[in-house]
PDB file of N, CA and C in Angstrom:
ATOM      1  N   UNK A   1       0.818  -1.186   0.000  1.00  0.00           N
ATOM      2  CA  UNK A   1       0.000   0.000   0.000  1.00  0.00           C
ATOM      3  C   UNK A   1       0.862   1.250   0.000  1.00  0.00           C
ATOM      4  N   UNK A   2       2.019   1.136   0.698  1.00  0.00           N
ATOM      5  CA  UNK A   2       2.606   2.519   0.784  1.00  0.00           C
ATOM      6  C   UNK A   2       3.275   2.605  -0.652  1.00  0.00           C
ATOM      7  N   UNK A   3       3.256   1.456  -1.306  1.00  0.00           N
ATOM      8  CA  UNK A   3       3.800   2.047  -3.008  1.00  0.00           C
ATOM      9  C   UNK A   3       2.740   2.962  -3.867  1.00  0.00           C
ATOM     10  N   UNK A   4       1.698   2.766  -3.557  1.00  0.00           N
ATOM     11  CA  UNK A   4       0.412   3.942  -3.944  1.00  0.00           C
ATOM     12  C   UNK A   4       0.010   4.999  -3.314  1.00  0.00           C
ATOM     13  N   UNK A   5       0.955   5.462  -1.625  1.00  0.00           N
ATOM     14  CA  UNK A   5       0.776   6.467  -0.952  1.00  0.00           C
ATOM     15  C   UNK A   5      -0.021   6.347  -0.346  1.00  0.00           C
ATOM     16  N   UNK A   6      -0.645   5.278   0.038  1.00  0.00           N
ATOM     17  CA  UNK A   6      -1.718   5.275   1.220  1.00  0.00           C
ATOM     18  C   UNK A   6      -1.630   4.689   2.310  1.00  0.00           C
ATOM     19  N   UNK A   7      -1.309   4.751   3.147  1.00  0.00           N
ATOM     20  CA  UNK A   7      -1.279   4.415   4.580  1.00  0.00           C
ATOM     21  C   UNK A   7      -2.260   3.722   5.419  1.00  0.00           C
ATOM     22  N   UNK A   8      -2.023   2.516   5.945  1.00  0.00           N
ATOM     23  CA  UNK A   8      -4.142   2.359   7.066  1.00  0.00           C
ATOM     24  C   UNK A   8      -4.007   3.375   7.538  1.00  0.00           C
ATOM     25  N   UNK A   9      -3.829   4.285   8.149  1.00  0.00           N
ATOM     26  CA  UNK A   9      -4.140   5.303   8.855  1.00  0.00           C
ATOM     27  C   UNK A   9      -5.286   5.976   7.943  1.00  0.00           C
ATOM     28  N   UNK A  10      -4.830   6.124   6.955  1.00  0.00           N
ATOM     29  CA  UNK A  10      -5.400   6.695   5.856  1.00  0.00           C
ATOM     30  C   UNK A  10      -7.117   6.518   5.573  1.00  0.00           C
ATOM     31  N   UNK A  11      -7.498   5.474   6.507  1.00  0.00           N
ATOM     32  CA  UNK A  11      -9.010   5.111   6.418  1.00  0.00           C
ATOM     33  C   UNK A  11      -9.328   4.842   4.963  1.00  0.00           C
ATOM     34  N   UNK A  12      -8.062   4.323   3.850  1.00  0.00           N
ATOM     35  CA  UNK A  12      -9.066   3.988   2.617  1.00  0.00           C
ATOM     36  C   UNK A  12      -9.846   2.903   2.512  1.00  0.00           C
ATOM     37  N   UNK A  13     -10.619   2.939   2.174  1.00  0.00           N
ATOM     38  CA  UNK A  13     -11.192   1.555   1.975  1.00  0.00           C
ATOM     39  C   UNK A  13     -10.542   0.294   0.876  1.00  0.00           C
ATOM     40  N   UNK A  14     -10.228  -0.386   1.352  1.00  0.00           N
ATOM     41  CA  UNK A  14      -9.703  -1.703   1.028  1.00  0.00           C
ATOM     42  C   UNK A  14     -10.437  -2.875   0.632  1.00  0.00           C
ATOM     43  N   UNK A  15     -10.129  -3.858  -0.436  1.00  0.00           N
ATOM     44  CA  UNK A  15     -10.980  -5.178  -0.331  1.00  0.00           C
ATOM     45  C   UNK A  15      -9.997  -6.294  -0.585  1.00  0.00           C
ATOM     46  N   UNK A  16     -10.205  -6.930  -0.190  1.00  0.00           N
ATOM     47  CA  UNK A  16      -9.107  -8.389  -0.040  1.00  0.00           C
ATOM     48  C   UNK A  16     -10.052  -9.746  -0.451  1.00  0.00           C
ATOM     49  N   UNK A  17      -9.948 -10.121  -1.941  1.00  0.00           N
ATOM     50  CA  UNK A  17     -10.533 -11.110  -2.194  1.00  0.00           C
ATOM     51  C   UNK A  17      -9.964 -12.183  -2.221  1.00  0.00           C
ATOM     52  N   UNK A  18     -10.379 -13.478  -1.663  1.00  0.00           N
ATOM     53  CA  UNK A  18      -9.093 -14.619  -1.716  1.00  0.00           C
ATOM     54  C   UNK A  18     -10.323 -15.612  -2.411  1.00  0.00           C
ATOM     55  N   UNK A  19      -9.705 -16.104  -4.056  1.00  0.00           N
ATOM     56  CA  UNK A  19     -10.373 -16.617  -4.593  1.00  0.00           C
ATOM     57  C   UNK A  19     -10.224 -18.390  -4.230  1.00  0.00           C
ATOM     58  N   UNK A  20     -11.627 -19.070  -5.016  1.00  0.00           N
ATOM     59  CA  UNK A  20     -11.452 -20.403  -5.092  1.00  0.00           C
ATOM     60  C   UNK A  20     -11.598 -20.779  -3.762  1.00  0.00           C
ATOM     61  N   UNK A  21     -11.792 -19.986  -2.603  1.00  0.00           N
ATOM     62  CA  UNK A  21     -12.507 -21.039  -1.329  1.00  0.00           C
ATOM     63  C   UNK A  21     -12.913 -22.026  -1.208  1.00  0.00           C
ATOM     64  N   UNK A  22     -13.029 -22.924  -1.905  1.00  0.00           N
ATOM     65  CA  UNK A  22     -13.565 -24.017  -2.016  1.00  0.00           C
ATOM     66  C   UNK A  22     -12.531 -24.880  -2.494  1.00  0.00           C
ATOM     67  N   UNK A  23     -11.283 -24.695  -2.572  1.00  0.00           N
ATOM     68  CA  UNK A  23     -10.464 -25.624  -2.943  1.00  0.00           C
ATOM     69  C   UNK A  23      -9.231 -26.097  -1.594  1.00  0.00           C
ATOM     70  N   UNK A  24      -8.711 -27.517  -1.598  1.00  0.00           N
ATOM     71  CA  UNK A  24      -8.147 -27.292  -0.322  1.00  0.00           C
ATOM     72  C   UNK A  24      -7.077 -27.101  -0.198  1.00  0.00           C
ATOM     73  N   UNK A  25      -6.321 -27.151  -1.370  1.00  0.00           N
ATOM     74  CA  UNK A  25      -4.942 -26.827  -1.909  1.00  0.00           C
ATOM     75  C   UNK A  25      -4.454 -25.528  -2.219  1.00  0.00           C
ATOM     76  N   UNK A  26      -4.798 -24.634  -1.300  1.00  0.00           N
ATOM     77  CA  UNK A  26      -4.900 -23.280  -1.424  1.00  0.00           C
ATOM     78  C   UNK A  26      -3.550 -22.817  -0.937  1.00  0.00           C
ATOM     79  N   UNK A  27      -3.062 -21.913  -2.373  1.00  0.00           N
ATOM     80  CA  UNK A  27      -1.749 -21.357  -1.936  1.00  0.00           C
ATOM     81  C   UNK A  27      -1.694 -20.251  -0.616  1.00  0.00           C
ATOM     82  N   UNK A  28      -2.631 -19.674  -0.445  1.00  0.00           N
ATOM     83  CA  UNK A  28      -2.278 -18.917   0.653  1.00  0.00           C
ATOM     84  C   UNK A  28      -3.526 -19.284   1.194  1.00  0.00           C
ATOM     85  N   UNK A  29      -3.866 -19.092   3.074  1.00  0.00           N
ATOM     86  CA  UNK A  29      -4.670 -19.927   3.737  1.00  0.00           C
ATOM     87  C   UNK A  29      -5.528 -18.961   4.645  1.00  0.00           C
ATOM     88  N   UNK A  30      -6.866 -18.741   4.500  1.00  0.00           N
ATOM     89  CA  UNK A  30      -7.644 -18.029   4.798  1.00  0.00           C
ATOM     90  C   UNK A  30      -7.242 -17.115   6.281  1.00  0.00           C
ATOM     91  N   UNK A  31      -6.774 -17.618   7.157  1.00  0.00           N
ATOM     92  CA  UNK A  31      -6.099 -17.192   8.445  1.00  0.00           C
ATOM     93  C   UNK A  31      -4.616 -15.957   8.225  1.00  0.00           C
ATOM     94  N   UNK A  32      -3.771 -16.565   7.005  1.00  0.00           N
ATOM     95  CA  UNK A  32      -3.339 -15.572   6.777  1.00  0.00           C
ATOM     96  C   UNK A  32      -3.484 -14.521   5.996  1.00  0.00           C
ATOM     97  N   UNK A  33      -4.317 -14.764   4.900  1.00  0.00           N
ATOM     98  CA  UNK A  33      -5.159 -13.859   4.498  1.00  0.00           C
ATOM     99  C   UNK A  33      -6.125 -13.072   5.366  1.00  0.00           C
ATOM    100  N   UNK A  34      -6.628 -13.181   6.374  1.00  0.00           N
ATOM    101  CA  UNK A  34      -7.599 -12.216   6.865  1.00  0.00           C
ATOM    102  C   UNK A  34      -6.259 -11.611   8.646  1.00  0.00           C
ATOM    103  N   UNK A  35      -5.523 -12.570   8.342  1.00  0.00           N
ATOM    104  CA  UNK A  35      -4.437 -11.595   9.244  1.00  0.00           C
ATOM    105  C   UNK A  35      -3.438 -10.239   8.876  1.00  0.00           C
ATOM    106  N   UNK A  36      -3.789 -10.815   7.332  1.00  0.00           N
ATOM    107  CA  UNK A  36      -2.788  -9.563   6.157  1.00  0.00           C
ATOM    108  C   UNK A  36      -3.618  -8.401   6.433  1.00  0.00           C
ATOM    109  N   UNK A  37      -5.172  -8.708   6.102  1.00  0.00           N
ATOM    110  CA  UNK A  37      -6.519  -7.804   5.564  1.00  0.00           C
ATOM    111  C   UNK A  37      -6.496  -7.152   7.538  1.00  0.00           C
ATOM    112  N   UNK A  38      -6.444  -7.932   8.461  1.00  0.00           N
ATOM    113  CA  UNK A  38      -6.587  -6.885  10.008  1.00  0.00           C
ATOM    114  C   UNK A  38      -5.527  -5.858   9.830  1.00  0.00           C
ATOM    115  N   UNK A  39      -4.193  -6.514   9.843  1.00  0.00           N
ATOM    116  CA  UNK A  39      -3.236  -5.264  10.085  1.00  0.00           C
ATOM    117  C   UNK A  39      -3.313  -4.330   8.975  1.00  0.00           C
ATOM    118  N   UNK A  40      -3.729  -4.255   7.986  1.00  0.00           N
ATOM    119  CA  UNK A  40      -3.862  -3.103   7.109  1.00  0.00           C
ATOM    120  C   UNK A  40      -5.412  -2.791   6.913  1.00  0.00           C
ATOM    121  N   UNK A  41      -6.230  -2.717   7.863  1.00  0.00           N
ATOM    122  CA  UNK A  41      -7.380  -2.362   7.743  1.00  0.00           C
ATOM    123  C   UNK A  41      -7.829  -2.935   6.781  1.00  0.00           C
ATOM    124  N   UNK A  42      -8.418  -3.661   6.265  1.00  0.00           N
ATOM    125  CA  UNK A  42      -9.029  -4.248   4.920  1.00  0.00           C
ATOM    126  C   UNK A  42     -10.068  -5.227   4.734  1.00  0.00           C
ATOM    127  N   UNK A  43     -11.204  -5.167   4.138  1.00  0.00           N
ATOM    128  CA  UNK A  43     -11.879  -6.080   4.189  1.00  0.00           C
ATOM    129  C   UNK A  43     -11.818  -7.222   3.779  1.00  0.00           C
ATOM    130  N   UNK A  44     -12.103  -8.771   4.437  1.00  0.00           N
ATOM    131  CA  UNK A  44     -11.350  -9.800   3.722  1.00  0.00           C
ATOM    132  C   UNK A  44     -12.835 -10.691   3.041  1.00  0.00           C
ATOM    133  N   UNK A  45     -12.877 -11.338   2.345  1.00  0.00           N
ATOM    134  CA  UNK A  45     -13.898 -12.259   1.690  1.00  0.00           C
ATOM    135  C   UNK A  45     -13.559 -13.348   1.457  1.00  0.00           C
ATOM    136  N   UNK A  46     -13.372 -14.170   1.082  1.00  0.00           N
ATOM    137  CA  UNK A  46     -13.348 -15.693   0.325  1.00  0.00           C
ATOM    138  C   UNK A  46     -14.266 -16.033  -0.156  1.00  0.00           C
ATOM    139  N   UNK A  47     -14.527 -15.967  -1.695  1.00  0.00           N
ATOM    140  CA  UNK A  47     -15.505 -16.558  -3.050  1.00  0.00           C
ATOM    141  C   UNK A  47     -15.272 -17.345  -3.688  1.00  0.00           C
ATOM    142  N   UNK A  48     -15.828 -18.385  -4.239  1.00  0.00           N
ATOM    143  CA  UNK A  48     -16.005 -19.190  -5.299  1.00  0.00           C
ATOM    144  C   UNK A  48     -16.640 -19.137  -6.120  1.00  0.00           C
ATOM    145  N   UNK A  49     -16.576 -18.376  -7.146  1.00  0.00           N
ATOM    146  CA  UNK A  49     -17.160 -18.267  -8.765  1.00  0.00           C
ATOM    147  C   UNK A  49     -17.714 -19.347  -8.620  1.00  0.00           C
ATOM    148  N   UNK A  50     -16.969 -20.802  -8.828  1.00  0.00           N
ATOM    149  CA  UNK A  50     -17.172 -21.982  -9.124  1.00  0.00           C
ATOM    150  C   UNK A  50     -19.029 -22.465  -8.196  1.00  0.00           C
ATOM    151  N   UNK A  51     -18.352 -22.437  -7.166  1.00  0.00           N
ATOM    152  CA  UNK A  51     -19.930 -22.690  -6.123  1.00  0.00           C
ATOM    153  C   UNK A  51     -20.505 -21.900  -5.582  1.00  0.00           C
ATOM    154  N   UNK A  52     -20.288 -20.551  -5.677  1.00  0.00           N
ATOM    155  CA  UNK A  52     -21.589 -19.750  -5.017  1.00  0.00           C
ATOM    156  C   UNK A  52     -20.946 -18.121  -5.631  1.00  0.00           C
ATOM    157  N   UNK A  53     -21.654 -17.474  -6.685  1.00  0.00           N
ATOM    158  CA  UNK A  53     -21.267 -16.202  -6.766  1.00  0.00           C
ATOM    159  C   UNK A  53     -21.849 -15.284  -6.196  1.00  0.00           C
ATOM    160  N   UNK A  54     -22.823 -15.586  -5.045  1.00  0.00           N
ATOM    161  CA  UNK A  54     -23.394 -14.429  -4.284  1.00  0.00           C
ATOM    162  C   UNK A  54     -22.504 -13.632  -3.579  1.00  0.00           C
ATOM    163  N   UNK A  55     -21.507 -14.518  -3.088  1.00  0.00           N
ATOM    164  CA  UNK A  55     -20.719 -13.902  -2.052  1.00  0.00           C
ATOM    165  C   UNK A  55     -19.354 -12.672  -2.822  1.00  0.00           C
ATOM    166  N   UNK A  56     -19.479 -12.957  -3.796  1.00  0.00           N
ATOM    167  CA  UNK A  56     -19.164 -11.561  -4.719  1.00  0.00           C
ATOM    168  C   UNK A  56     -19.878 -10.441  -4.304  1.00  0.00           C
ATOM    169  N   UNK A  57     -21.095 -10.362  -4.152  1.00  0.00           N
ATOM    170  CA  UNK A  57     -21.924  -9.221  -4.386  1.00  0.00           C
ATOM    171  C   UNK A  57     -21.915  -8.830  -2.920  1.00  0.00           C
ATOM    172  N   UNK A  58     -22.023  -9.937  -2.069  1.00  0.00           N
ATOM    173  CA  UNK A  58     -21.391  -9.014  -0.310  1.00  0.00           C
ATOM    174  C   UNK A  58     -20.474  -8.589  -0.299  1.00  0.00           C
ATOM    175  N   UNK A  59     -19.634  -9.148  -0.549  1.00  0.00           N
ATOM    176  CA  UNK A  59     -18.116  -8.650  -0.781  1.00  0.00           C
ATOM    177  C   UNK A  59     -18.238  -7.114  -1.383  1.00  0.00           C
ATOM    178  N   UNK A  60     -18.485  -6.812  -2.212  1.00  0.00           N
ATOM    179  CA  UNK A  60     -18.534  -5.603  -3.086  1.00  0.00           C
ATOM    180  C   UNK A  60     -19.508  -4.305  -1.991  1.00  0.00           C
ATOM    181  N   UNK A  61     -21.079  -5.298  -1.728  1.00  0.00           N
ATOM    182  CA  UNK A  61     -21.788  -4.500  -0.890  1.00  0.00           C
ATOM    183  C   UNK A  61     -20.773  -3.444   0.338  1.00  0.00           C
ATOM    184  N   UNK A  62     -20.319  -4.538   0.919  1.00  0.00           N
ATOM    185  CA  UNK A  62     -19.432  -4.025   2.051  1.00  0.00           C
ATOM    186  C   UNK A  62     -18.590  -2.767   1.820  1.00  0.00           C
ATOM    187  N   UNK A  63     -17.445  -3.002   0.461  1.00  0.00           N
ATOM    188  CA  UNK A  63     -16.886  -2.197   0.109  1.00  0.00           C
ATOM    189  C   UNK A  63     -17.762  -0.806  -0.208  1.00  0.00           C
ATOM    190  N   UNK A  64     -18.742  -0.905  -0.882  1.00  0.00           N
ATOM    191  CA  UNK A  64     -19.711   0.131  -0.885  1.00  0.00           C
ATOM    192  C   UNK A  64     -19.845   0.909   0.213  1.00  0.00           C
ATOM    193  N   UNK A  65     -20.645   0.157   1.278  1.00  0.00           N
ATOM    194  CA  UNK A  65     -20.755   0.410   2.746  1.00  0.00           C
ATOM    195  C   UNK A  65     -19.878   1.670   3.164  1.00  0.00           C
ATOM    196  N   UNK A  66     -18.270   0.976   3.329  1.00  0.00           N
ATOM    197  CA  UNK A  66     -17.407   1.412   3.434  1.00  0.00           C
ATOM    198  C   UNK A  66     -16.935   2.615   3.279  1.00  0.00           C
ATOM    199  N   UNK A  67     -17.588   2.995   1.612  1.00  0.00           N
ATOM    200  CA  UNK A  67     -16.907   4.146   1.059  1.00  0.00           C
ATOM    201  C   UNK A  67     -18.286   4.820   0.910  1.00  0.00           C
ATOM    202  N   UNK A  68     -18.848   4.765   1.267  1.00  0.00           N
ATOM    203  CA  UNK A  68     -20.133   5.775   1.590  1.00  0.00           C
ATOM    204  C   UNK A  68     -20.200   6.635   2.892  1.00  0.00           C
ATOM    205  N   UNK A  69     -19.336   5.118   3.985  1.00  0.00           N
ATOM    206  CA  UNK A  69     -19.441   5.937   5.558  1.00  0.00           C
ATOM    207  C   UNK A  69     -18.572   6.612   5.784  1.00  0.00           C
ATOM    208  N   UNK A  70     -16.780   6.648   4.695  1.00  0.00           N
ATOM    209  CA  UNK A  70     -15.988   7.563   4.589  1.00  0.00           C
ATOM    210  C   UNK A  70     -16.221   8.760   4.067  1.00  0.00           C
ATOM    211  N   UNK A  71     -17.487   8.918   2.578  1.00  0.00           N
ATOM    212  CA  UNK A  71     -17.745  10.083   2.219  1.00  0.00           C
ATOM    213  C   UNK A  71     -18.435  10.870   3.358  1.00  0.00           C
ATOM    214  N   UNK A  72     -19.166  10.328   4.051  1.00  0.00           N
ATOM    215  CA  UNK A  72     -20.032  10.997   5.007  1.00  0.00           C
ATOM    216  C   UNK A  72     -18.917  11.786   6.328  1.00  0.00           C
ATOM    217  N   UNK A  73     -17.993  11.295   6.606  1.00  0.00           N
ATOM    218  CA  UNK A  73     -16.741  11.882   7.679  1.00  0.00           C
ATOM    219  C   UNK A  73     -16.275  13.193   6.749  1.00  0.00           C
TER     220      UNK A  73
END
């Protein structure tokens, strides 16, 4: 993040998608993925195109969320 100038401090809104949840051979492992996404403020998800694409659209919702309750500050 600090190669794009933004800082967590920075309150940007972030999204952290970790694809293919559903597979068990997963190069990186949901625990450290949502430990990456705490220390830099960020929202974390895990989706599977493959078995359920709803959880795309929370994922996204959230980010929305997010940057609506920052415009409002």
């Amino acid at each position: 993040m600090s190669q794009l100038g933004i800082s967590p401090s920075d309150n940007f809104p972030f999204l952290l998608l970790g694809n293919f949840s559903n597979r068990p051979n997963k190069v990186v492992q949901s625990s450290t993925a949502q430990e990456f996404a705490d220390i830099n403020r960020m929202l974390f998800y895990e989706i599977s195109t493959e078995t359920d694409d709803s959880k795309i659209n929370v994922a996204f919702d959230a980010l929305i969320r997010k940057c609506l309750e920052r415009a409002k500050k």
